[in-house]
N, C-alpha and C. Protein backbone atom coordinates (compact mmCIF):
# COMPACT_ATOMS: atom_id res chain seq x y z
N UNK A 1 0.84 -1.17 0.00
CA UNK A 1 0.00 0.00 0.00
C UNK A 1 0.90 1.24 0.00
N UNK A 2 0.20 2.24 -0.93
CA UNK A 2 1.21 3.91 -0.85
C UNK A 2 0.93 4.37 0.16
N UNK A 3 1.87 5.46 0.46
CA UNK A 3 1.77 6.59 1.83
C UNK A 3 0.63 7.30 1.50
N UNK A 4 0.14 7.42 0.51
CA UNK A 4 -1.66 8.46 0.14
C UNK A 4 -2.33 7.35 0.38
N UNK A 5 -2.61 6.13 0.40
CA UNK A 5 -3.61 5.09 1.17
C UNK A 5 -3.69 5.33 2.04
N UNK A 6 -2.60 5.42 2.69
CA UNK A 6 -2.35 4.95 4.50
C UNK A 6 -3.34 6.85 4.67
N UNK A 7 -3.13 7.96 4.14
CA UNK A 7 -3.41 9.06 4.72
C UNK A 7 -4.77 8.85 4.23
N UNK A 8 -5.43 8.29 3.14
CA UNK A 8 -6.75 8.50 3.06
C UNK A 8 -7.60 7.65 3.86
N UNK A 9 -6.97 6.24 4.12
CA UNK A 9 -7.54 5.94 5.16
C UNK A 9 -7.33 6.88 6.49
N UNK A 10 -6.88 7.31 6.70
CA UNK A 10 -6.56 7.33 8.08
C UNK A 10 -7.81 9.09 8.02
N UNK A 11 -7.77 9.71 6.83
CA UNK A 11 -8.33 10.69 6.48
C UNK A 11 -9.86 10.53 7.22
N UNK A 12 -10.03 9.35 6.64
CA UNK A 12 -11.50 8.72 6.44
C UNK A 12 -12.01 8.35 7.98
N UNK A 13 -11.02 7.46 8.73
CA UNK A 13 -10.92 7.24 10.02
C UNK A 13 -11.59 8.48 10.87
N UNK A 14 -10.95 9.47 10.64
CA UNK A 14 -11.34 10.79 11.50
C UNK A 14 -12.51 11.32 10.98
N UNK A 15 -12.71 11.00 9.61
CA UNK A 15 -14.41 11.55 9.24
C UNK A 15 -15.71 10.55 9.66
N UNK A 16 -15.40 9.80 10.09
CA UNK A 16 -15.83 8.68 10.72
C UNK A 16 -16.26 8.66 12.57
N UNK A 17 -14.58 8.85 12.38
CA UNK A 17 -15.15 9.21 14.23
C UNK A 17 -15.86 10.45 14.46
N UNK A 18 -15.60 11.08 13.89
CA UNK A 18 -16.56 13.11 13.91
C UNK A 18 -17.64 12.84 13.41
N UNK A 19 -18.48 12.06 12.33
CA UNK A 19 -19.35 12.30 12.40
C UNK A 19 -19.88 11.19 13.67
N UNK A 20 -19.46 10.37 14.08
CA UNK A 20 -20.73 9.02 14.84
C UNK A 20 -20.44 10.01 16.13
N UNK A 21 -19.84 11.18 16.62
CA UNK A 21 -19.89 11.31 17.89
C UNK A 21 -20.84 12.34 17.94
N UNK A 22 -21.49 12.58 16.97
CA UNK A 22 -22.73 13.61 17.63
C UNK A 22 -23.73 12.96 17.19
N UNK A 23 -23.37 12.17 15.90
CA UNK A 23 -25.05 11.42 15.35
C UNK A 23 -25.25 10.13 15.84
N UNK A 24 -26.48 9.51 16.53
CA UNK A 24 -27.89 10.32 15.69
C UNK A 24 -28.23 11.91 16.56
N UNK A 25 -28.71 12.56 16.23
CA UNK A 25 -29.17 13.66 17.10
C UNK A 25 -30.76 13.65 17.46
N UNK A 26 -30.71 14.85 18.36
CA UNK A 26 -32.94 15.12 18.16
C UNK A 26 -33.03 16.30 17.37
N UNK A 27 -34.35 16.14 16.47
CA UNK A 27 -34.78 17.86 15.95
C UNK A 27 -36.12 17.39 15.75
N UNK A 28 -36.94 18.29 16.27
CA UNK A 28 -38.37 18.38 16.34
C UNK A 28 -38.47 17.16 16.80
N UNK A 29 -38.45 16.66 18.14
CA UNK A 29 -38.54 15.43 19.03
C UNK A 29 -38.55 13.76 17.95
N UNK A 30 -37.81 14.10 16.74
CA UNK A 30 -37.52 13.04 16.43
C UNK A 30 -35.80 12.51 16.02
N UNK A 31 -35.42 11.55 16.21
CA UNK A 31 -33.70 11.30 15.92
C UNK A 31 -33.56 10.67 14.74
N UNK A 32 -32.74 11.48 14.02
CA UNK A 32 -32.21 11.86 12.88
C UNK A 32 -30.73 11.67 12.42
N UNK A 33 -29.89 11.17 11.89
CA UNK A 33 -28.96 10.66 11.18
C UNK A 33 -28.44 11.42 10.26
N UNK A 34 -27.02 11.44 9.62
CA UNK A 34 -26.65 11.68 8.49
C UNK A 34 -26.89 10.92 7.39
N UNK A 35 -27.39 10.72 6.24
CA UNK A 35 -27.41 9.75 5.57
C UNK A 35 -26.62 10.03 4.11
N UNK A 36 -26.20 11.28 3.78
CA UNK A 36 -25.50 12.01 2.87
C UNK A 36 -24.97 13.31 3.10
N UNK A 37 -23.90 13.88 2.23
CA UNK A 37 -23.43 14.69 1.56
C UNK A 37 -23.08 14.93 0.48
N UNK A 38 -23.71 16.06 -0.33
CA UNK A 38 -23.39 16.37 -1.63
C UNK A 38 -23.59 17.78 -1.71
N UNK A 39 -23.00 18.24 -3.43
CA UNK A 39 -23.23 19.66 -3.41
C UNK A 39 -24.13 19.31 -4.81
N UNK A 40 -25.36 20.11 -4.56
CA UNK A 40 -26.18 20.28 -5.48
C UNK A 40 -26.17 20.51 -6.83
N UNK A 41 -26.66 19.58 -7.77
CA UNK A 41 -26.43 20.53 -9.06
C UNK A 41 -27.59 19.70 -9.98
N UNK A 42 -29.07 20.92 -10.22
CA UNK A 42 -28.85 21.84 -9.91
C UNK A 42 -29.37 22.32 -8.47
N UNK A 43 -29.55 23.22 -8.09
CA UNK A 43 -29.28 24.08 -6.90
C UNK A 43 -30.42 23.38 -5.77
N UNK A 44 -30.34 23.10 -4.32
CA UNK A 44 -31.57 22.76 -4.45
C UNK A 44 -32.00 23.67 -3.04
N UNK A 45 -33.30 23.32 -2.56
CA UNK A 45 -33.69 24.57 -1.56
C UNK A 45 -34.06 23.46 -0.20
N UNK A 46 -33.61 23.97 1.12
CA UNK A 46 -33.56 23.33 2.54
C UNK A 46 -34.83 23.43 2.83
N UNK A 47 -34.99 22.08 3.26
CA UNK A 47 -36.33 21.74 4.24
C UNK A 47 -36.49 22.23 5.04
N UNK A 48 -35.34 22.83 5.78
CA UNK A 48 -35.87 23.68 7.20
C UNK A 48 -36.03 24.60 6.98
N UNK A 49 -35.27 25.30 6.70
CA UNK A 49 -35.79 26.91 6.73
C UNK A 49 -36.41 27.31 5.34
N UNK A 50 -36.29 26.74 4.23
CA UNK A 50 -36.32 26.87 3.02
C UNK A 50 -35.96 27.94 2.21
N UNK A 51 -34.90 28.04 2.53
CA UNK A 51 -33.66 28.99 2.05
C UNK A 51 -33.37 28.47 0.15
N UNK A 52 -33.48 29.44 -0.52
CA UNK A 52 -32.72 28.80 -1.82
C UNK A 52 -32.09 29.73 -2.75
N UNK A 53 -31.06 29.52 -3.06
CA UNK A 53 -30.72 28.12 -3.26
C UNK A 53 -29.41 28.07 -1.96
N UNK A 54 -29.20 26.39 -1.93
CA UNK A 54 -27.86 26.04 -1.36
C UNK A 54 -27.47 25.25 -1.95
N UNK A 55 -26.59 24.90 -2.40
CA UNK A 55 -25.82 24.52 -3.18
C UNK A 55 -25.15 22.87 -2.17
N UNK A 56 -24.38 23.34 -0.99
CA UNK A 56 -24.03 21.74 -0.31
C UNK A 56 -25.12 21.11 0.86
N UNK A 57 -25.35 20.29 0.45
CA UNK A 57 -27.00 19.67 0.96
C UNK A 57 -26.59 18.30 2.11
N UNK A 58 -26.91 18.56 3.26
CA UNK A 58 -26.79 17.33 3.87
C UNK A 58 -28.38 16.53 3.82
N UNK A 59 -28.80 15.43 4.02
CA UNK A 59 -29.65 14.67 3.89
C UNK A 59 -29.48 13.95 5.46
N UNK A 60 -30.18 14.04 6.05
CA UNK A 60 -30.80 13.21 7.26
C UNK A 60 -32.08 12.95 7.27
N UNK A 61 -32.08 11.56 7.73
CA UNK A 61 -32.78 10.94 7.78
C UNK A 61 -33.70 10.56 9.52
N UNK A 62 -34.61 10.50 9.76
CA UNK A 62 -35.47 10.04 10.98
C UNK A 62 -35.55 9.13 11.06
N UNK A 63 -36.18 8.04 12.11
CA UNK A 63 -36.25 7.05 12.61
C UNK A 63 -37.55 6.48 12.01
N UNK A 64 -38.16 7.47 11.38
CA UNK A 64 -39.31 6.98 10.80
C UNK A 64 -39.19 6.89 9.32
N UNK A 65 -37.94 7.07 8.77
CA UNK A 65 -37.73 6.89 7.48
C UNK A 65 -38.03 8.29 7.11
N UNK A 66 -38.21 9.48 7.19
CA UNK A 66 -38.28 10.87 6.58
C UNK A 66 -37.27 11.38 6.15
N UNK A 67 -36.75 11.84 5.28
CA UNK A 67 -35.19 12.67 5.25
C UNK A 67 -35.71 13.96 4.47
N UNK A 68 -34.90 14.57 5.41
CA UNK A 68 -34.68 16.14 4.89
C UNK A 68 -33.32 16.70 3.93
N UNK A 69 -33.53 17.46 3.11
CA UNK A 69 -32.42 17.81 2.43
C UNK A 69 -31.89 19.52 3.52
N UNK A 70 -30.74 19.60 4.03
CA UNK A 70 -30.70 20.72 4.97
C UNK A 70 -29.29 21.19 4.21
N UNK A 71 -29.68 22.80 4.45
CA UNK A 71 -28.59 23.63 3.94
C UNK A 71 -27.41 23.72 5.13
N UNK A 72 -25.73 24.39 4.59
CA UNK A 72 -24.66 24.53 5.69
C UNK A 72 -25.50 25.32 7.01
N UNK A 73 -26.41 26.01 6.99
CA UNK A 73 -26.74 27.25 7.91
C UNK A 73 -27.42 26.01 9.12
N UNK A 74 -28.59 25.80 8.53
CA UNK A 74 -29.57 24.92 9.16
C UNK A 74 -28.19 23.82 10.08
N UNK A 75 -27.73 22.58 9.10
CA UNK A 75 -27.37 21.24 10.21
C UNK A 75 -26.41 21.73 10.96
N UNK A 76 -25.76 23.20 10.44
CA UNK A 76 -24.83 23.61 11.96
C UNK A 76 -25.80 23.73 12.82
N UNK A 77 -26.76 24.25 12.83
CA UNK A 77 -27.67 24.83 13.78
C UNK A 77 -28.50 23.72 14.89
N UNK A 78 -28.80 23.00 14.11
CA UNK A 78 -29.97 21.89 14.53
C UNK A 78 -29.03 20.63 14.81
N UNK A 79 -27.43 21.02 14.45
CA UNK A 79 -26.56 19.64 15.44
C UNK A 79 -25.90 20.59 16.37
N UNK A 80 -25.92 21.72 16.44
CA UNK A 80 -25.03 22.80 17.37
C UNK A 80 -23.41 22.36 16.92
N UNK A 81 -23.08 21.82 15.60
CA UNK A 81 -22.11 21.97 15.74
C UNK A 81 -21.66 22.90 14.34
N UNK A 82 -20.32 22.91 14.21
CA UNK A 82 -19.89 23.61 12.83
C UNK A 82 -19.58 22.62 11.81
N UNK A 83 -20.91 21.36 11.38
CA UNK A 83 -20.40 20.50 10.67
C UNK A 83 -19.94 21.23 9.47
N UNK A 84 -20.71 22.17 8.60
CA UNK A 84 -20.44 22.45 7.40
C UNK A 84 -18.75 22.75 7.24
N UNK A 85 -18.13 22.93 8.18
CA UNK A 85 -16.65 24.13 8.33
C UNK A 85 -16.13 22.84 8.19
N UNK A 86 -16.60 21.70 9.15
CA UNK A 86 -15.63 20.88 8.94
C UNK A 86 -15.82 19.80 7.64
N UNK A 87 -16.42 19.55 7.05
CA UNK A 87 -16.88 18.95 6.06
C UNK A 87 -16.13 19.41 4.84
N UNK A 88 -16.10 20.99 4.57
CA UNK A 88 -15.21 21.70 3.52
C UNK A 88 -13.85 21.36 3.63
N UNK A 89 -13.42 21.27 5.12
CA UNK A 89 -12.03 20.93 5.51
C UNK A 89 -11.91 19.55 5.14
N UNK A 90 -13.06 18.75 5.35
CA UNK A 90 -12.50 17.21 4.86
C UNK A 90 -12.22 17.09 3.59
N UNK A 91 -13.07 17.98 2.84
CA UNK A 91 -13.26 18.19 1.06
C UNK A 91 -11.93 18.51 0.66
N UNK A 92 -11.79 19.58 1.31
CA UNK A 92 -10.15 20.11 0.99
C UNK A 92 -9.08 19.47 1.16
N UNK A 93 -8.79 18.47 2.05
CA UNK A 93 -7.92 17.87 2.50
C UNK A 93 -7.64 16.71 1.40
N UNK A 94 -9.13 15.90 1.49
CA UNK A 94 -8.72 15.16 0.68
C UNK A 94 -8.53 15.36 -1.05
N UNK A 95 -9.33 16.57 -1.45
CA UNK A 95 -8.57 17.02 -2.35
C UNK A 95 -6.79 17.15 -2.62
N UNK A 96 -6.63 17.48 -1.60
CA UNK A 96 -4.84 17.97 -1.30
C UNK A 96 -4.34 16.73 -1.58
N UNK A 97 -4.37 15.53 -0.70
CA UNK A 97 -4.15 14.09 -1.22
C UNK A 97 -4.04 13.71 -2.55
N UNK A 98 -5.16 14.01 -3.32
CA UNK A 98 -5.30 13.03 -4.59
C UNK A 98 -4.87 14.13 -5.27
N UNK A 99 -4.58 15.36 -5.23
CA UNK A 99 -4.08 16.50 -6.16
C UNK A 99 -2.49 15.98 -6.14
N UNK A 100 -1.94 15.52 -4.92
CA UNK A 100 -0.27 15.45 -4.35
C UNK A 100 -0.01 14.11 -4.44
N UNK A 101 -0.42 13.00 -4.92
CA UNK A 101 -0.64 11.82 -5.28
C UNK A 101 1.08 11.37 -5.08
N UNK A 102 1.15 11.49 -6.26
CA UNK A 102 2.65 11.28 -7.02
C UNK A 102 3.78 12.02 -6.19
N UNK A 103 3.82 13.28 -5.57
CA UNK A 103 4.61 13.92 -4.35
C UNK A 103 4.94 13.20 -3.45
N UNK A 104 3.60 12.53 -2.85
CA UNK A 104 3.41 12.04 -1.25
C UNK A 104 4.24 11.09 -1.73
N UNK A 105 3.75 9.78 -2.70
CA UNK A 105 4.11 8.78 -2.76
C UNK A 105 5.86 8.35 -2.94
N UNK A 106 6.01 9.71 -4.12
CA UNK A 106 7.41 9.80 -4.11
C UNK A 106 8.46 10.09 -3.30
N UNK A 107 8.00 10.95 -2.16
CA UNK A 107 8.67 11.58 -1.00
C UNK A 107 8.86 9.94 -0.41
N UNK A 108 7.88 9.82 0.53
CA UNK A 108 7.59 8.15 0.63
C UNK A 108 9.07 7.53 0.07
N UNK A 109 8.72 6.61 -1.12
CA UNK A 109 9.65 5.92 -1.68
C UNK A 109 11.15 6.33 -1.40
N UNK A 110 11.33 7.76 -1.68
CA UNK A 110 12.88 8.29 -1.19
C UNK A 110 13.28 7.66 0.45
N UNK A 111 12.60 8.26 1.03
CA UNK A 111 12.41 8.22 2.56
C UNK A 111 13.15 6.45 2.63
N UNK A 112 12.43 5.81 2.09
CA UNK A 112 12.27 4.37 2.84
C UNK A 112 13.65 3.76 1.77
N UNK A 113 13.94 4.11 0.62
CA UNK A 113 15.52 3.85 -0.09
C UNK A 113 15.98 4.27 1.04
N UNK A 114 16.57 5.71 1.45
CA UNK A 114 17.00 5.83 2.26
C UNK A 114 17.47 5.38 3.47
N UNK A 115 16.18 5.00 4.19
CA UNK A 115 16.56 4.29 5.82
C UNK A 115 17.11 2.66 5.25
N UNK A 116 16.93 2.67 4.09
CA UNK A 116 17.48 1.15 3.95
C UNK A 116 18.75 1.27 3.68
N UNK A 117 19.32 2.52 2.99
CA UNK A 117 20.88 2.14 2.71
C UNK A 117 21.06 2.55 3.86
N UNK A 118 20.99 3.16 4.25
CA UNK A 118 21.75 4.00 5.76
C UNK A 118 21.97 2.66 6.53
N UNK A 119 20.80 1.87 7.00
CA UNK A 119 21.04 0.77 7.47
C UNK A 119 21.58 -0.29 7.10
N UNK A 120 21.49 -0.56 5.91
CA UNK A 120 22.62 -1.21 5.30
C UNK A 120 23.95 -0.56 5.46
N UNK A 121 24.28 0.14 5.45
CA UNK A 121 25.89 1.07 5.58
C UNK A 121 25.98 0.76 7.22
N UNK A 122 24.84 0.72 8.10
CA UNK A 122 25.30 0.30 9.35
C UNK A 122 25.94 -0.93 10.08
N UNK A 123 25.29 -1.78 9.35
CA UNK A 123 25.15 -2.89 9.21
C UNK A 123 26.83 -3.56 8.97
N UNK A 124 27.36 -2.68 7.41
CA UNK A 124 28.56 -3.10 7.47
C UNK A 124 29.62 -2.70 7.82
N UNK A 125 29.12 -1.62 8.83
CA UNK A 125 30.35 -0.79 9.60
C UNK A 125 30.53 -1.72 10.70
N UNK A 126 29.19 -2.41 11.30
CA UNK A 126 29.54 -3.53 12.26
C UNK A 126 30.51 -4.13 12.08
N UNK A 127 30.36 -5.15 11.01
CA UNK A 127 30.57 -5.89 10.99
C UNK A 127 32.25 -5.96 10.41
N UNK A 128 32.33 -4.72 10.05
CA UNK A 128 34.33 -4.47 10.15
C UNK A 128 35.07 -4.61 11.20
């Protein structure tokens, strides 16, 4: 496996643990889930407040099977947290990854030639 695996997993890991530690939540005395993220196209308008357009749409879902399409304003609001801020940051990040593909991987590869000759060169300084 490349050094951009190991970071997208590990990317993924933390988008994982951030979202299960606030969801499921309550809104309007029913509990509700993430069930998506996307950015709209074309544009579409939030169930809660019905704001339009918004463009990045989370989708939660109820316990009764209902899902709402909710704009960045709204699921910060109605999870009290700043998911949208962090969600762009996951976007971005892993953009950065698959943009630096060939960098990471190559840095990587140097790195690990490296600790191998070095250790090899140690190896036969011992053994003089």
């Amino acid at each position: 496996m490349r050094k951009t695996d190991d970071l997208l997993i590990e990317l993924n890991r933390a988008f994982d643990s951030y979202v299960k530690s606030f969801f499921p939540f309550e809104y309007q005395n029913k509990t509700y889930r993430l069930v998506d993220i996307y950015v709209a196209s074309p544009w579409a308008r939030c169930d809660v407040c019905g704001n339009h357009p918004i463009k990045e749409v989370s989708v939660i879902g109820s316990s009764d099977g209902r899902q709402l399409r909710v704009g960045n304003d709204c699921i910060d609001r109605i999870t009290n947290r700043r998911l949208s801020e962090w969600f762009n940051d996951y976007r971005r990040n892993l953009q950065n990854i698959i943009n630096n593909r060939k960098y990471i991987d190559g840095l990587s590869s140097i790195i690990e030639a490296y600790e191998r000759m070095n250790f090899h060169f140690k190896c036969q300084m011992e053994t003089l």
